[in-house]
Protein backbone atom coordinates (compact mmCIF):
# COMPACT_ATOMS: atom_id res chain seq x y z
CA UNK A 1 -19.56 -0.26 -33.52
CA UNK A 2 -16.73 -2.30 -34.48
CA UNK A 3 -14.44 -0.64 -37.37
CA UNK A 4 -15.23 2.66 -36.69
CA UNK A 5 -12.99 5.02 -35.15
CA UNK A 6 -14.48 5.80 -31.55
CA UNK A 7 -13.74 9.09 -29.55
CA UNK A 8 -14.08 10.02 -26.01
CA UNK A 9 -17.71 10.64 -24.94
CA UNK A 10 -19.44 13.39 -23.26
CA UNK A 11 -19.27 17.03 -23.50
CA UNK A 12 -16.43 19.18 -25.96
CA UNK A 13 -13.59 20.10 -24.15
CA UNK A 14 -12.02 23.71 -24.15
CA UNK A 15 -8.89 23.94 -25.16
CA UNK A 16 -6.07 23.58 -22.73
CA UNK A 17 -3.97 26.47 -21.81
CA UNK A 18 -0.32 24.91 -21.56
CA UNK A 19 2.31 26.56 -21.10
CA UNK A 20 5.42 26.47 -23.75
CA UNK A 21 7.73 27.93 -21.65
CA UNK A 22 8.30 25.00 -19.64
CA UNK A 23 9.73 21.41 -21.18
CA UNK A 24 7.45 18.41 -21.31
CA UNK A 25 9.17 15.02 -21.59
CA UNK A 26 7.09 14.04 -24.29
CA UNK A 27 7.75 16.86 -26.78
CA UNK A 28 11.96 17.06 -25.42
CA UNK A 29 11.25 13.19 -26.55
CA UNK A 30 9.95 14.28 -29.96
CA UNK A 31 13.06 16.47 -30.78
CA UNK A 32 15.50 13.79 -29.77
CA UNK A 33 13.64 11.54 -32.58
CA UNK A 34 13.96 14.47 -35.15
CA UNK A 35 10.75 15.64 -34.73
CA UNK A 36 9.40 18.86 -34.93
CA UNK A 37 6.55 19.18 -32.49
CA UNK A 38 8.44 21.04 -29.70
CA UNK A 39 9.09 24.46 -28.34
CA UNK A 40 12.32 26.36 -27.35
CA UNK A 41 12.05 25.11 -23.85
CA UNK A 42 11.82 21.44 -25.30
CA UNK A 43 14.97 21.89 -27.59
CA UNK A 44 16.78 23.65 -24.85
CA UNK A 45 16.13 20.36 -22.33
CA UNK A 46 16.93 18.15 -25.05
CA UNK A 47 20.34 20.04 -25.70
CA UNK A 48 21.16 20.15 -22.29
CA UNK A 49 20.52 15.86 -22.24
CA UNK A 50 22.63 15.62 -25.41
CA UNK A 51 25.30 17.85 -23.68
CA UNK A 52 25.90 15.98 -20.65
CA UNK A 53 25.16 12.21 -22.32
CA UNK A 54 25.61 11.74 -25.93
CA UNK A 55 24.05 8.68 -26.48
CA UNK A 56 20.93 9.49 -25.43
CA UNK A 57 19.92 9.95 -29.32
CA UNK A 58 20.70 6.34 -29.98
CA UNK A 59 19.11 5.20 -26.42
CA UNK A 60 15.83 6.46 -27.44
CA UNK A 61 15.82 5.56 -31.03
CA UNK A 62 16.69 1.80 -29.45
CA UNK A 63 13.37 2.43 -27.16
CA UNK A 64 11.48 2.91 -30.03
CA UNK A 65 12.70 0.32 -32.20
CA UNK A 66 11.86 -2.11 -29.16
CA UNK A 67 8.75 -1.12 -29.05
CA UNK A 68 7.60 -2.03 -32.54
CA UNK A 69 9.10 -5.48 -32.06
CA UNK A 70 7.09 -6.28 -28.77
CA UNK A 71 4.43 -4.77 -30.37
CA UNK A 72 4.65 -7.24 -33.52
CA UNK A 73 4.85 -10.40 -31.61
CA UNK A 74 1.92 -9.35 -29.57
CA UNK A 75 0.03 -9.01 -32.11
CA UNK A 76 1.74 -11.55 -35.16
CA UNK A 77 2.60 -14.41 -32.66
CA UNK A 78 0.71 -14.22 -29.31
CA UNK A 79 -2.87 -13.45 -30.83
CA UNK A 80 -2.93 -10.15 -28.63
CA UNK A 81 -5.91 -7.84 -30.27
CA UNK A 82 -5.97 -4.89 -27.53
CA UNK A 83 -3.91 -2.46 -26.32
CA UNK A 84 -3.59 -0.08 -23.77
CA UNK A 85 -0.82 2.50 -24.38
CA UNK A 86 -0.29 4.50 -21.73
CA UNK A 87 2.58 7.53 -22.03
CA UNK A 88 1.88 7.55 -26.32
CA UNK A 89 4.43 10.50 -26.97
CA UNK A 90 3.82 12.40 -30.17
CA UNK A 91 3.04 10.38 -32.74
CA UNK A 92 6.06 9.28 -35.03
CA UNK A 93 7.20 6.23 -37.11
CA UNK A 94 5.84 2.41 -36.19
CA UNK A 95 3.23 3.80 -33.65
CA UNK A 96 1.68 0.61 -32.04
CA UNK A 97 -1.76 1.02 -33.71
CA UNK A 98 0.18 0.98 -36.97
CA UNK A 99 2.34 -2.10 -36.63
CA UNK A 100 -0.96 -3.71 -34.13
CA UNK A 101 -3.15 -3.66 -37.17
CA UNK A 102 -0.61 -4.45 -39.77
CA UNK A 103 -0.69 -7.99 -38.44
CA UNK A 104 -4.41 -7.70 -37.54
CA UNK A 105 -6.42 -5.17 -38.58
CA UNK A 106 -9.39 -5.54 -36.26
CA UNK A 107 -7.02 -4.63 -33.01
CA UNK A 108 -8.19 -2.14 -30.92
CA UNK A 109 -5.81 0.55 -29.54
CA UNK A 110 -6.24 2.97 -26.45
CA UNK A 111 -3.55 5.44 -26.28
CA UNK A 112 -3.13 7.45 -23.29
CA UNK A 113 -1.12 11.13 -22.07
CA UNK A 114 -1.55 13.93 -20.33
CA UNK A 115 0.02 16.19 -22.79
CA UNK A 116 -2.62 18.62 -24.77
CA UNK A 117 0.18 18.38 -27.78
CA UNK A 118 0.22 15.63 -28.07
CA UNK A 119 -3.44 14.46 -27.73
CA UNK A 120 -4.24 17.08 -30.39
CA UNK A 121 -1.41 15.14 -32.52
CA UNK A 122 -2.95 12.19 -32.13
CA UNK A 123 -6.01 12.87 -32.97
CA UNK A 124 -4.89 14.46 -36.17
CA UNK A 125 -2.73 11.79 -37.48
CA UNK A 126 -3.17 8.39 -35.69
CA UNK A 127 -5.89 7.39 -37.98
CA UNK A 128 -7.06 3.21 -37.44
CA UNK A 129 -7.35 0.85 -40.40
CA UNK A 130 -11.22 1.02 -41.10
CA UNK A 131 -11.48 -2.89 -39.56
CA UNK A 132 -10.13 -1.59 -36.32
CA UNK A 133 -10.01 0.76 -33.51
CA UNK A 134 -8.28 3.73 -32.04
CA UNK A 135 -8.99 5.60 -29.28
CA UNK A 136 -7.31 8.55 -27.22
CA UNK A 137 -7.72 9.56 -23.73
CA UNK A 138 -6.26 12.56 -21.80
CA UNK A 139 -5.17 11.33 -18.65
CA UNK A 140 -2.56 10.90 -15.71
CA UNK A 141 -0.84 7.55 -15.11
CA UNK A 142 -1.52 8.18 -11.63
CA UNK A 143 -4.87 8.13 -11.98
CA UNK A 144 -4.90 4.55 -12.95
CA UNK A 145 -8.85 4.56 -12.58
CA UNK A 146 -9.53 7.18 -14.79
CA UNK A 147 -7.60 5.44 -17.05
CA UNK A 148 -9.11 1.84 -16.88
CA UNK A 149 -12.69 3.59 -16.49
CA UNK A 150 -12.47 5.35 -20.13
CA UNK A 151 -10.69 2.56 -21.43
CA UNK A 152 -13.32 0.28 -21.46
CA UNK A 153 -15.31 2.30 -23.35
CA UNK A 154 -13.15 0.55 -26.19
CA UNK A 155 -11.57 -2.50 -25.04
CA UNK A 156 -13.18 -5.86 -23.61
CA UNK A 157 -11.56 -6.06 -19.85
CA UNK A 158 -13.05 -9.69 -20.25
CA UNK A 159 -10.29 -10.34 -23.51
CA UNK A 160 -6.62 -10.31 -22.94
CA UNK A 161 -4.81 -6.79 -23.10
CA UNK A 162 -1.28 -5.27 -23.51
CA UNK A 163 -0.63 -2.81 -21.03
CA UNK A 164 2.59 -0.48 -22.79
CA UNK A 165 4.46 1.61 -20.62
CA UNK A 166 7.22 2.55 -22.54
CA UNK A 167 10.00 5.37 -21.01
CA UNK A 168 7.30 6.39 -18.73
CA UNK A 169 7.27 5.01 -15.50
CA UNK A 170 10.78 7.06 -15.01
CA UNK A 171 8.36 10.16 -14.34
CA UNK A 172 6.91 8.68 -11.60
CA UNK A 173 8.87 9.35 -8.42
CA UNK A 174 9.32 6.39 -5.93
CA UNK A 175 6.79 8.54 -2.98
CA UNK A 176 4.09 7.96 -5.78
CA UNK A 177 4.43 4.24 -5.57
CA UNK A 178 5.08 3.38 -9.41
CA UNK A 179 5.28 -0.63 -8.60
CA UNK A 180 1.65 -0.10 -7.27
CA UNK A 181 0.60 1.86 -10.12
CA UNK A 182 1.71 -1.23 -12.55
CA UNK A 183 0.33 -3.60 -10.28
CA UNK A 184 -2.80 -1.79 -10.07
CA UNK A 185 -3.22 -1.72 -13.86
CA UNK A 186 -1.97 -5.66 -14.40
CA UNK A 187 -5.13 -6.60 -11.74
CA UNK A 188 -7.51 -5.38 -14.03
CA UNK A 189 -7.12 -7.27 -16.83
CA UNK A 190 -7.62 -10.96 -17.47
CA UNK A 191 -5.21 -13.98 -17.96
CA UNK A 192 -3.63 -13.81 -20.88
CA UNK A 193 -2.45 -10.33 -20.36
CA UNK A 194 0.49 -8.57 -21.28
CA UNK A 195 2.99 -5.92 -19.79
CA UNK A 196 5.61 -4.58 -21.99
CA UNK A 197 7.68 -1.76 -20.28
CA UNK A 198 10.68 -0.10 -20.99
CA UNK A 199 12.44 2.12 -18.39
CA UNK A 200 15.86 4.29 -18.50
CA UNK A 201 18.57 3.10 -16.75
CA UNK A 202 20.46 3.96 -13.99
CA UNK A 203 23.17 1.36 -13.74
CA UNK A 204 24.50 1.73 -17.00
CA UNK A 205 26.24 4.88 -18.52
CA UNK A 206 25.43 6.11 -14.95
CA UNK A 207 27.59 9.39 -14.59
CA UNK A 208 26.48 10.71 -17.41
CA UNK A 209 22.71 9.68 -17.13
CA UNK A 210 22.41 10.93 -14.00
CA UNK A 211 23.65 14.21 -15.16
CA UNK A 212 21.28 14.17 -18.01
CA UNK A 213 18.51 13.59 -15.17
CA UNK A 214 19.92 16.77 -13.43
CA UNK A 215 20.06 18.80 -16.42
CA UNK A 216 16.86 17.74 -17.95
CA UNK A 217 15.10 17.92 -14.52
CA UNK A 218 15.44 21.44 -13.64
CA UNK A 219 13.81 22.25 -16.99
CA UNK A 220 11.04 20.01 -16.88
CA UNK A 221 8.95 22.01 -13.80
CA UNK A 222 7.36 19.88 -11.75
CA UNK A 223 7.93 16.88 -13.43
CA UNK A 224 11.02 15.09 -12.21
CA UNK A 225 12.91 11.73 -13.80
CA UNK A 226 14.02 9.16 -11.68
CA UNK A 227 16.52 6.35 -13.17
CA UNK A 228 16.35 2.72 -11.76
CA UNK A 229 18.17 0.12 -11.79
CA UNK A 230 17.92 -3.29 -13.47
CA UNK A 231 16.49 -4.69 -10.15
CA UNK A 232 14.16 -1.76 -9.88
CA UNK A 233 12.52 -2.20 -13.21
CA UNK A 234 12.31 -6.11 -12.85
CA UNK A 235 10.30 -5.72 -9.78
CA UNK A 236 7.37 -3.95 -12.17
CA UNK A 237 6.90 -7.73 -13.41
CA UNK A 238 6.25 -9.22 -9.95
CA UNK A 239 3.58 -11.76 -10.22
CA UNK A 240 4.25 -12.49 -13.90
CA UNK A 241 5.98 -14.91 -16.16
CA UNK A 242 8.48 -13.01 -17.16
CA UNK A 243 9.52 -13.39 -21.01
CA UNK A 244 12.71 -14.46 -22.15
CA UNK A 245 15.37 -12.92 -22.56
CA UNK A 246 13.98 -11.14 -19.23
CA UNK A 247 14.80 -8.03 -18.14
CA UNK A 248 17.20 -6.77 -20.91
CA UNK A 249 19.09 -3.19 -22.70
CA UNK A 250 16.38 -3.17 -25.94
CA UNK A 251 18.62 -4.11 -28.19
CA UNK A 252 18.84 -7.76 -27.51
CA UNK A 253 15.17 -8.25 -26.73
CA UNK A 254 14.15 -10.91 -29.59
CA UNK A 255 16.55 -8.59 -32.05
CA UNK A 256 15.39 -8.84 -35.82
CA UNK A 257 18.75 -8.54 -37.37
CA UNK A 258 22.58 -7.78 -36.23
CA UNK A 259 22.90 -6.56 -32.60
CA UNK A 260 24.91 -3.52 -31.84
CA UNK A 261 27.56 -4.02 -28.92
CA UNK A 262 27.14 -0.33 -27.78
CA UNK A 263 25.42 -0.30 -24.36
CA UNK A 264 21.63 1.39 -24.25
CA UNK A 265 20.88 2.87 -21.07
CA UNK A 266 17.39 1.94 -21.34
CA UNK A 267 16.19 -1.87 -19.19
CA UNK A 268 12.90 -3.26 -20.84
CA UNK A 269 11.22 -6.92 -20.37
CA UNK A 270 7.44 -8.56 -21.69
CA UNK A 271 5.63 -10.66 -18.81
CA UNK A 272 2.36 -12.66 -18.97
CA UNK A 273 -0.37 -13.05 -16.69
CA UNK A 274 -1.11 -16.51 -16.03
């Protein structure tokens, strides 16, 4: 029913054996934003990054600042009342539910990770406005079906949706077909339609953020990050009208106030489906 907060059907889950030893991008993510849902193996990543690139603190603070804006003039200015956020991160300041439903309180938010940490975060402390909706779901980008599937448990495929990817598709490596993945997820959802993405960069700072990648990669287990380019990442909007000012560092994507001239390693864009 509409204004109550909805959770994943079917049967309790156990809980997930994870193991701390090993950095997840989400919780190294959580330190770098002065956060304190991490491990040793997080902060050790995350020192490592710092080490070898500096700016990374202000490159993800940037992200996240971006993300609030898009989010805003979804919701404020382009009517948008759904939204699918896939790679949510551990819940911290201006989470898209929060600034969604602060211009409308009756929009509906799926968030989306694979992280146990953060799923258990989010269920804790990402609490809708009672007019509203949000909803959590514990899955792999990859498995965009899955994802679409459960999501529409909450949100009307029929309506227009923001798709968020933000600092996410970077852990998807190029074998896994990450264009396909977006493209996959942008055909399921009507005209009208949103994609806002944000992606680190490659071609800027690119020494030293490809020596973060090293460093940060040989921590994270499996999980590897691959930087692209600002080519790379405009390619995800292929088939959309992309927004102006296009493919841009986050900074001077619709900026509210003075723009800083330091350079963001970090390419994001919005695009509408038509």
């Amino acid at each position: 029913m509409a204004g109550e907060q909805e959770r994943e059907a079917g049967p309790v889950r156990e809980p997930v054996d994870f193991d701390t030893s090993v950095a997840h991008m989400a919780r190294v993510y959580n330190y770098w934003l002065g956060g304190k849902d991490n491990f040793a193996a997080d902060r050790a990543a995350a020192e490592q990054a710092i080490a070898a690139n500096p700016d990374i603190l202000r490159d993800v603070r940037a992200n996240r600042a971006y993300l609030a804006r898009a989010v805003r003039y979804l919701a404020a200015e382009c009517g948008i009342r759904q939204f699918l956020d896939i790679g949510t991160g551990i819940p911290a300041a201006n989470n898209t539910h929060e600034v969604a439903q602060s211009a409308a309180p009756e929009c509906r938010v799926v968030y989306v990770d694979n992280d146990p940490v953060v799923l258990a975060h989010a269920r804790a402390l990402l609490t809708s406005d009672p007019h509203g909706t949000t909803d959590y779901i514990d899955a792999d980008l990859r498995d965009t079906q899955q994802i679409l599937d459960r999501a529409a448990r909450t949100l009307d495929f029929s309506r227009p949706v923001a798709v968020t990817l933000l600092a996410i598709l970077h852990l998807i490596p190029d074998e896994a077909d990450p264009h396909g993945i977006v493209a996959t997820l942008m055909a399921a959802v009507p005209p009208g339609s949103y994609l806002v993405l944000s992606h680190p960069a490659g071609d800027i700072r690119a020494a030293a953020v490809a020596e973060m990648a090293r460093r940060v990669n040989a921590r994270l287990g499996p999980t590897r990050g691959t930087m692209r380019d600002q080519a790379e990442v405009t390619r995800f909007f292929d088939g959309l009208e992309l927004l102006e000012p296009g493919v841009v560092q986050p900074q001077w994507w619709r900026p509210a106030g003075p723009i800083s001239e330091a350079e963001i390693a970090v390419w994001c864009g919005m695009a509408r489906k038509n």
